[in-house]
C-alpha atoms as a PDB file:
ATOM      1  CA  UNK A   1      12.748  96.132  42.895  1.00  0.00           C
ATOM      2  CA  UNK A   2      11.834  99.363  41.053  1.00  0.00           C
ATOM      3  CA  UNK A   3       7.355  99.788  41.333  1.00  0.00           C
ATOM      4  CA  UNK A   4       6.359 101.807  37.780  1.00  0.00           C
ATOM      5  CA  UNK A   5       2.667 103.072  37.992  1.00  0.00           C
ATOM      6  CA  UNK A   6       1.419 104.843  34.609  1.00  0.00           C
ATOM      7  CA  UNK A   7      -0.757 107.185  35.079  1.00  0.00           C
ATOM      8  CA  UNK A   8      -3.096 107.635  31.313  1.00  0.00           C
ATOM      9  CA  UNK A   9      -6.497 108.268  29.912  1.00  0.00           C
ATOM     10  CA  UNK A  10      -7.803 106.479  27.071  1.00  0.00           C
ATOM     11  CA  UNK A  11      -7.410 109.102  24.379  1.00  0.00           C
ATOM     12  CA  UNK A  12      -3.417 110.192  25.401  1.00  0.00           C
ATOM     13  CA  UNK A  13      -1.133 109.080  22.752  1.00  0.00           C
ATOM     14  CA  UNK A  14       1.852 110.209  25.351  1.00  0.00           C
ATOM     15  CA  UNK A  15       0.210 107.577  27.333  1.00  0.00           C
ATOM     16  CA  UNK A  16       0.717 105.104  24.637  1.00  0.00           C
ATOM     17  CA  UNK A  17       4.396 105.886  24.224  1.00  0.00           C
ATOM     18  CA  UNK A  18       4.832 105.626  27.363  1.00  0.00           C
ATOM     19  CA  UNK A  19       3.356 102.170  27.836  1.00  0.00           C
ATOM     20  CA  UNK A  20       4.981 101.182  24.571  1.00  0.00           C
ATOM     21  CA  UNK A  21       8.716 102.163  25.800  1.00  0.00           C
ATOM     22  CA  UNK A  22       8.335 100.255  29.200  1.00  0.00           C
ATOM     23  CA  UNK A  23       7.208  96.983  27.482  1.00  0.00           C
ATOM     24  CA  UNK A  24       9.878  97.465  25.131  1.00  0.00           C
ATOM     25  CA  UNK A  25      12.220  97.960  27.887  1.00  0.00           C
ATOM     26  CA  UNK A  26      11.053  95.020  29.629  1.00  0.00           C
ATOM     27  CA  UNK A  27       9.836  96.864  32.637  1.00  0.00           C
ATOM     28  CA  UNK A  28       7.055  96.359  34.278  1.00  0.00           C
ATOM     29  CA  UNK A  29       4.629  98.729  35.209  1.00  0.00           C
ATOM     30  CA  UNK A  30       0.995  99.265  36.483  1.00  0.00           C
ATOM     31  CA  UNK A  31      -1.495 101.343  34.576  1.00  0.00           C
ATOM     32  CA  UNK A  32      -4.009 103.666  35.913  1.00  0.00           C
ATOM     33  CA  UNK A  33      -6.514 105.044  33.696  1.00  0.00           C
ATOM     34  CA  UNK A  34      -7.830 108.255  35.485  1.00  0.00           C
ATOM     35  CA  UNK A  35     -10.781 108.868  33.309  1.00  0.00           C
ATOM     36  CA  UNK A  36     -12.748 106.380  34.954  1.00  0.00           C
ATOM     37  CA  UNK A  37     -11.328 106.945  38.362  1.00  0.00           C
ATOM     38  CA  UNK A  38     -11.526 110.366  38.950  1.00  0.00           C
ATOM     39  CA  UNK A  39     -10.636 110.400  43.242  1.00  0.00           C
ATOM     40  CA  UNK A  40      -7.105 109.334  41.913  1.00  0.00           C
ATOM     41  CA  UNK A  41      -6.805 112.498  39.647  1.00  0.00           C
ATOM     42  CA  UNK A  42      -7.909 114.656  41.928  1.00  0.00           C
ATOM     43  CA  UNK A  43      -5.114 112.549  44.161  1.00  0.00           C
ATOM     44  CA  UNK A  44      -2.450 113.553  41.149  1.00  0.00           C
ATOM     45  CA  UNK A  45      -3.528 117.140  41.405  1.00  0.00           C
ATOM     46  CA  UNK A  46      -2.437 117.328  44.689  1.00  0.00           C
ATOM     47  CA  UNK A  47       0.134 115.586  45.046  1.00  0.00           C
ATOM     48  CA  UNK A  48       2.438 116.703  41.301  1.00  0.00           C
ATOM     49  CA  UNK A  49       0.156 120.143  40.720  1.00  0.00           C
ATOM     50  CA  UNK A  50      -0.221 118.440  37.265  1.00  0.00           C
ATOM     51  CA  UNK A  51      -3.773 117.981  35.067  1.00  0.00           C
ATOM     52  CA  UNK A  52      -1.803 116.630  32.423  1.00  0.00           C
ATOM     53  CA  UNK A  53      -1.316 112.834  31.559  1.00  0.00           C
ATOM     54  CA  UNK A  54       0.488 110.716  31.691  1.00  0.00           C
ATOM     55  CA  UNK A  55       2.153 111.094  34.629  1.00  0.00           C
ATOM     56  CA  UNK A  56       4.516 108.477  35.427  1.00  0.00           C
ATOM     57  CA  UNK A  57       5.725 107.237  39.364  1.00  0.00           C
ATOM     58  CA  UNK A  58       9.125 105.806  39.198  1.00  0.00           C
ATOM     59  CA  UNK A  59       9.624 104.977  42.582  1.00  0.00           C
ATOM     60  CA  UNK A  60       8.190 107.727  44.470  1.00  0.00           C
ATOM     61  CA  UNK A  61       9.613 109.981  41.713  1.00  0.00           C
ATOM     62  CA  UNK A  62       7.194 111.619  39.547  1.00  0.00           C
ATOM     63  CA  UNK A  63       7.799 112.202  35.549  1.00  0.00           C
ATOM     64  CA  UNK A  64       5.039 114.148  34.084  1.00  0.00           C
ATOM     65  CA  UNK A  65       4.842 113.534  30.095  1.00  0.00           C
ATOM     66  CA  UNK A  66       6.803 111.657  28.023  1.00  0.00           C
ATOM     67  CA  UNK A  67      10.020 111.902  29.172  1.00  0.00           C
ATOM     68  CA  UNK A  68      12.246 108.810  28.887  1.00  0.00           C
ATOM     69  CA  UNK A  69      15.484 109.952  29.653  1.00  0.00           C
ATOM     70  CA  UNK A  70      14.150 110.527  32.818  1.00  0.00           C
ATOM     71  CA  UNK A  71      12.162 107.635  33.643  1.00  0.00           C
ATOM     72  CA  UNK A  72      15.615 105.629  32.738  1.00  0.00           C
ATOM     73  CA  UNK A  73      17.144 107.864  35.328  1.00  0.00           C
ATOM     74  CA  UNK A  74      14.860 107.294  38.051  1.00  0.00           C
ATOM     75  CA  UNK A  75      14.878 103.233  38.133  1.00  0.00           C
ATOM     76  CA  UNK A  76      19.171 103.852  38.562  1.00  0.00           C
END
């Protein structure tokens, strides 16, 4: 069983695509919107070195962006 989490803000169109390619790929995913939970970016921060959304956790692999040749990759 592959676990997807989504990390976004409100205002991140990546986000969007993001969201938008793993419903259209049927897989399912959990979203985090870090804008109103800041202790979980500051948890990104430390943990990828990234500000930037979305970052994406494909099974304890992290994709930062838009990227989905290699979210595809990691659910293999």
């Amino acid at each position: 069983m592959n676990t997807v989490t989504v990390y976004t803000t409100t205002t991140c169109p990546y986000c969007v695509m993001v969201k938008n390619f793993l419903s259209e790929k049927n897989i399912p995913f959990k979203e985090v919107n870090v804008e109103t939970n800041p202790e979980i970016m500051q948890k990104l921060v430390k943990t990828t070195g990234q500000m930037g959304v979305p970052q994406t956790e494909v099974n304890g692999q992290w994709i930062v962006g838009f990227d989905p040749n290699k979210i595809m990759m990691a659910l293999r």
